[in-house]
C-alpha atoms as a PDB file:
ATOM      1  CA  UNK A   1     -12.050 -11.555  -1.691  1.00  0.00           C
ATOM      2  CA  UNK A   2      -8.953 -12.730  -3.497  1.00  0.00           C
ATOM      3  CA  UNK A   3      -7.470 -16.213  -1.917  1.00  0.00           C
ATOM      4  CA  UNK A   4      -3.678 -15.376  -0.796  1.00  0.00           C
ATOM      5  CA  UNK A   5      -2.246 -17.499  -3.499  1.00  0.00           C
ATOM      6  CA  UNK A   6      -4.817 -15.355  -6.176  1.00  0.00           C
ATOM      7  CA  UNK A   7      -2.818 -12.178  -4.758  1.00  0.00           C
ATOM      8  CA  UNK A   8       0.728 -10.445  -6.813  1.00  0.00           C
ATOM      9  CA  UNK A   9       3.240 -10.484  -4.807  1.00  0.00           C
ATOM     10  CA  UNK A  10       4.276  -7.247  -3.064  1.00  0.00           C
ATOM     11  CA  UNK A  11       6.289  -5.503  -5.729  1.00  0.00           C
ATOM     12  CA  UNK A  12       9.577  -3.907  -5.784  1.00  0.00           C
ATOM     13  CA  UNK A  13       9.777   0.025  -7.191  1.00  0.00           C
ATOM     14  CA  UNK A  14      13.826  -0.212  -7.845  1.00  0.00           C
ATOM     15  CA  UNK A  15      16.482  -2.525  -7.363  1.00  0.00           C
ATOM     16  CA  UNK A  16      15.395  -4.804  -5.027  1.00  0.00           C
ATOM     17  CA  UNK A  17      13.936  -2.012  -2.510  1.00  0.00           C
ATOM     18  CA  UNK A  18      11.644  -2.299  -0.746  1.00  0.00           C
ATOM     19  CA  UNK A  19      11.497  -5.648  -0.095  1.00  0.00           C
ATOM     20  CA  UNK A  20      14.875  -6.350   0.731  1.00  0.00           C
ATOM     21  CA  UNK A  21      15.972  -5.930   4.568  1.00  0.00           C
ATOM     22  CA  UNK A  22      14.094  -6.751   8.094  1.00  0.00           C
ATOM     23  CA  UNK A  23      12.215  -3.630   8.901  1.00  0.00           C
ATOM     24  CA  UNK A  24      10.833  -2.289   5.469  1.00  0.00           C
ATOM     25  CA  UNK A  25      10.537  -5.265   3.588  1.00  0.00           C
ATOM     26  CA  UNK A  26       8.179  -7.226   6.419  1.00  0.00           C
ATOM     27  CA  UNK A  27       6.373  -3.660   6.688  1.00  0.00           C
ATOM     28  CA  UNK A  28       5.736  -3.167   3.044  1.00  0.00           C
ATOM     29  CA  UNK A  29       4.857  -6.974   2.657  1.00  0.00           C
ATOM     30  CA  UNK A  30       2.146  -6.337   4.972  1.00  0.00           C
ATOM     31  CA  UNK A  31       0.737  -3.442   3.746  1.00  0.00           C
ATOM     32  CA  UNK A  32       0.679  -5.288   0.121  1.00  0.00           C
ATOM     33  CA  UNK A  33      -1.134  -8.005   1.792  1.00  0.00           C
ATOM     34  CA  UNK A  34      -4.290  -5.739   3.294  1.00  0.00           C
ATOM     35  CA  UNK A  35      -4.273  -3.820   0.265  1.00  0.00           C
ATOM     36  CA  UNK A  36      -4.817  -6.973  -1.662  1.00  0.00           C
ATOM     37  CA  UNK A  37      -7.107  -8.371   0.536  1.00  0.00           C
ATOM     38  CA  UNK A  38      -9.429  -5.639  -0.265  1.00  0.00           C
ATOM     39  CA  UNK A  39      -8.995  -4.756  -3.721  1.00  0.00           C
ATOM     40  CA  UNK A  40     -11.697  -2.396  -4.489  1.00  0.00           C
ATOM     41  CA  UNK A  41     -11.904  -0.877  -1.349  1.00  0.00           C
ATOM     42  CA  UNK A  42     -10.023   2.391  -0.244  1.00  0.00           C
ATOM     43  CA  UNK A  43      -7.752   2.880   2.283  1.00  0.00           C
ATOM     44  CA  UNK A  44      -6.630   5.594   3.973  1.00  0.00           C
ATOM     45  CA  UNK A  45      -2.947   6.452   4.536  1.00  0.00           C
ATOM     46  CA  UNK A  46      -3.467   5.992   8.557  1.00  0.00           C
ATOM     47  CA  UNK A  47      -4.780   2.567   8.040  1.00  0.00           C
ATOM     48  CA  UNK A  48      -1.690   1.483   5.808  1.00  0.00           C
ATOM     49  CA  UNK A  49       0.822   3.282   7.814  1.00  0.00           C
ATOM     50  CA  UNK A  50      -0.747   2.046  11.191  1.00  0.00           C
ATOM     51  CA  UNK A  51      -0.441  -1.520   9.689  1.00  0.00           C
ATOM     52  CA  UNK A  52       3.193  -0.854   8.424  1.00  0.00           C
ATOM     53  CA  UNK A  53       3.929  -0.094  11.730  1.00  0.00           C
ATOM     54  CA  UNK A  54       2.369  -2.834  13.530  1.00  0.00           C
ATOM     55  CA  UNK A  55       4.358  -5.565  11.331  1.00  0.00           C
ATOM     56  CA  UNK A  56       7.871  -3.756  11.919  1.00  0.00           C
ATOM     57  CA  UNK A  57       9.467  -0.898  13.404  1.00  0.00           C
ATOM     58  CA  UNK A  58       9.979   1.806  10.749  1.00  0.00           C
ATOM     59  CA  UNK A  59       9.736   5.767  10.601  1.00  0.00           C
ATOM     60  CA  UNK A  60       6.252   6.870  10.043  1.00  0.00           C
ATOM     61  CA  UNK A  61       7.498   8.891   6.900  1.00  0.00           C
ATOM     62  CA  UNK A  62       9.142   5.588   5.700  1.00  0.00           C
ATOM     63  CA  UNK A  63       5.751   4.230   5.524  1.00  0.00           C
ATOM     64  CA  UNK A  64       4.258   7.256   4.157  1.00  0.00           C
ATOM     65  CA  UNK A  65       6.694   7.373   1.103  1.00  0.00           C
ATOM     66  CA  UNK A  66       6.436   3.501   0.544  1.00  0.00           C
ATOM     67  CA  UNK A  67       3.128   4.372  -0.363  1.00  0.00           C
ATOM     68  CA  UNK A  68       3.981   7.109  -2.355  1.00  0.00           C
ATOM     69  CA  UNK A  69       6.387   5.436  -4.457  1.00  0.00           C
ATOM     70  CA  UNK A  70       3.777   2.146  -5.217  1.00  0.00           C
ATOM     71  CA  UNK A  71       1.372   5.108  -6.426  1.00  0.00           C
ATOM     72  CA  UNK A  72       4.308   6.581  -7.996  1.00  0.00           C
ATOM     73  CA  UNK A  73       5.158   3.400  -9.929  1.00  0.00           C
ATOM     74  CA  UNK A  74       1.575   2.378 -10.819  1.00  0.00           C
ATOM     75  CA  UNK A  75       0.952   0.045  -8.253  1.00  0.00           C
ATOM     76  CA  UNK A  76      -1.510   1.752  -6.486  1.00  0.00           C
ATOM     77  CA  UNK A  77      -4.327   4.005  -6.990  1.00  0.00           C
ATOM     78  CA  UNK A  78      -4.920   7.715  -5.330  1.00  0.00           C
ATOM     79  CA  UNK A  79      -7.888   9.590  -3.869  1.00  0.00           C
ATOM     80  CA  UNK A  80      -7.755  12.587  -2.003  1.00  0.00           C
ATOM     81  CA  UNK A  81     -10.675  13.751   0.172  1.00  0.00           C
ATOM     82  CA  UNK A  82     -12.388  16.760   1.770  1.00  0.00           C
ATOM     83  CA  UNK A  83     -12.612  15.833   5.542  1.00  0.00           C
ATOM     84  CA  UNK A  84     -15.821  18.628   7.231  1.00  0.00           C
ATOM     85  CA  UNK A  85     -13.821  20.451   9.728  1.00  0.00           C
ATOM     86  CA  UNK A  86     -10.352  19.707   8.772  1.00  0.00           C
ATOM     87  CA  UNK A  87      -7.674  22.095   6.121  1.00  0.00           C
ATOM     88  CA  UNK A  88      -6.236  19.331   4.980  1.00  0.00           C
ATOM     89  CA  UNK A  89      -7.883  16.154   2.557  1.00  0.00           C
ATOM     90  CA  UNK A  90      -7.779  12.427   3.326  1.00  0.00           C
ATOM     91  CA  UNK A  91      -5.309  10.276   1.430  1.00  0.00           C
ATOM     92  CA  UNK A  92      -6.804   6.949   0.153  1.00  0.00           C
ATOM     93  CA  UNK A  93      -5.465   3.991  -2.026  1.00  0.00           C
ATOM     94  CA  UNK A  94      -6.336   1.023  -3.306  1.00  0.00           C
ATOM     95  CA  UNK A  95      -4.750  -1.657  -5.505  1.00  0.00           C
ATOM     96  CA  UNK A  96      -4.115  -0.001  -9.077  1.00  0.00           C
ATOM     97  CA  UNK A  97      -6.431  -1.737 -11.606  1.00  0.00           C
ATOM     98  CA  UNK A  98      -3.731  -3.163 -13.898  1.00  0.00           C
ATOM     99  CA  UNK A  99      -1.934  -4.482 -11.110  1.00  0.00           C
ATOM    100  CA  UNK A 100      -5.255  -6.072  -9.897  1.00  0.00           C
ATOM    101  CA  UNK A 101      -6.059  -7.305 -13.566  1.00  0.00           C
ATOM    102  CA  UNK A 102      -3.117  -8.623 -14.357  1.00  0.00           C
ATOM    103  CA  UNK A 103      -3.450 -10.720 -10.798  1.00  0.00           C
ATOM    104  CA  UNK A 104      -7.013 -11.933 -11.761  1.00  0.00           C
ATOM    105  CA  UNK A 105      -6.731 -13.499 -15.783  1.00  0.00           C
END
């Protein structure tokens, strides 16, 4: 597991968003900083948005398109799976590997 100080920094997607005010920036922040801490492992959307929501009070769908725009922008990696018993698939991520490659040299 990466030390903090081996971790990027959260990114920003455009402008200065997300990071930039006290609900989503603290939120996303977080988020950045569990998906770091486990590089190569997946995570599902619940986890991240669960954490998200833990570290500051945002809309669930604000959390749910935070992720969507770090996939969006490169910075993090997709899966979708089957669930038995359910219509819809599981949404995973994990740390994109050139963001993780260009933290580790």
């Amino acid at each position: 597991m990466p030390s903090q100080t081996d971790r990027p920094p959260a990114p920003n997607f455009v402008g200065t968003y997300p990071l930039a005010g006290g609900v989503i920036g603290p939120a996303w922040r977080a988020a950045w900083s569990l998906i770091t801490s486990n590089p190569d492992s997946w995570l599902t959307s619940a986890e991240l948005v669960e954490h998200m929501l833990r570290a500051a009070p945002l809309a669930e769908k604000t959390a749910r398109n935070l992720l969507r725009l770090a996939r969006r922008d490169g910075h993090l990696e997709v899966e979708y799976v089957r669930v038995p018993g359910m219509h819809h698939r599981a949404t995973r991520y994990r740390l994109a590997a050139r963001t993780e490659a260009s933290c580790h040299p």
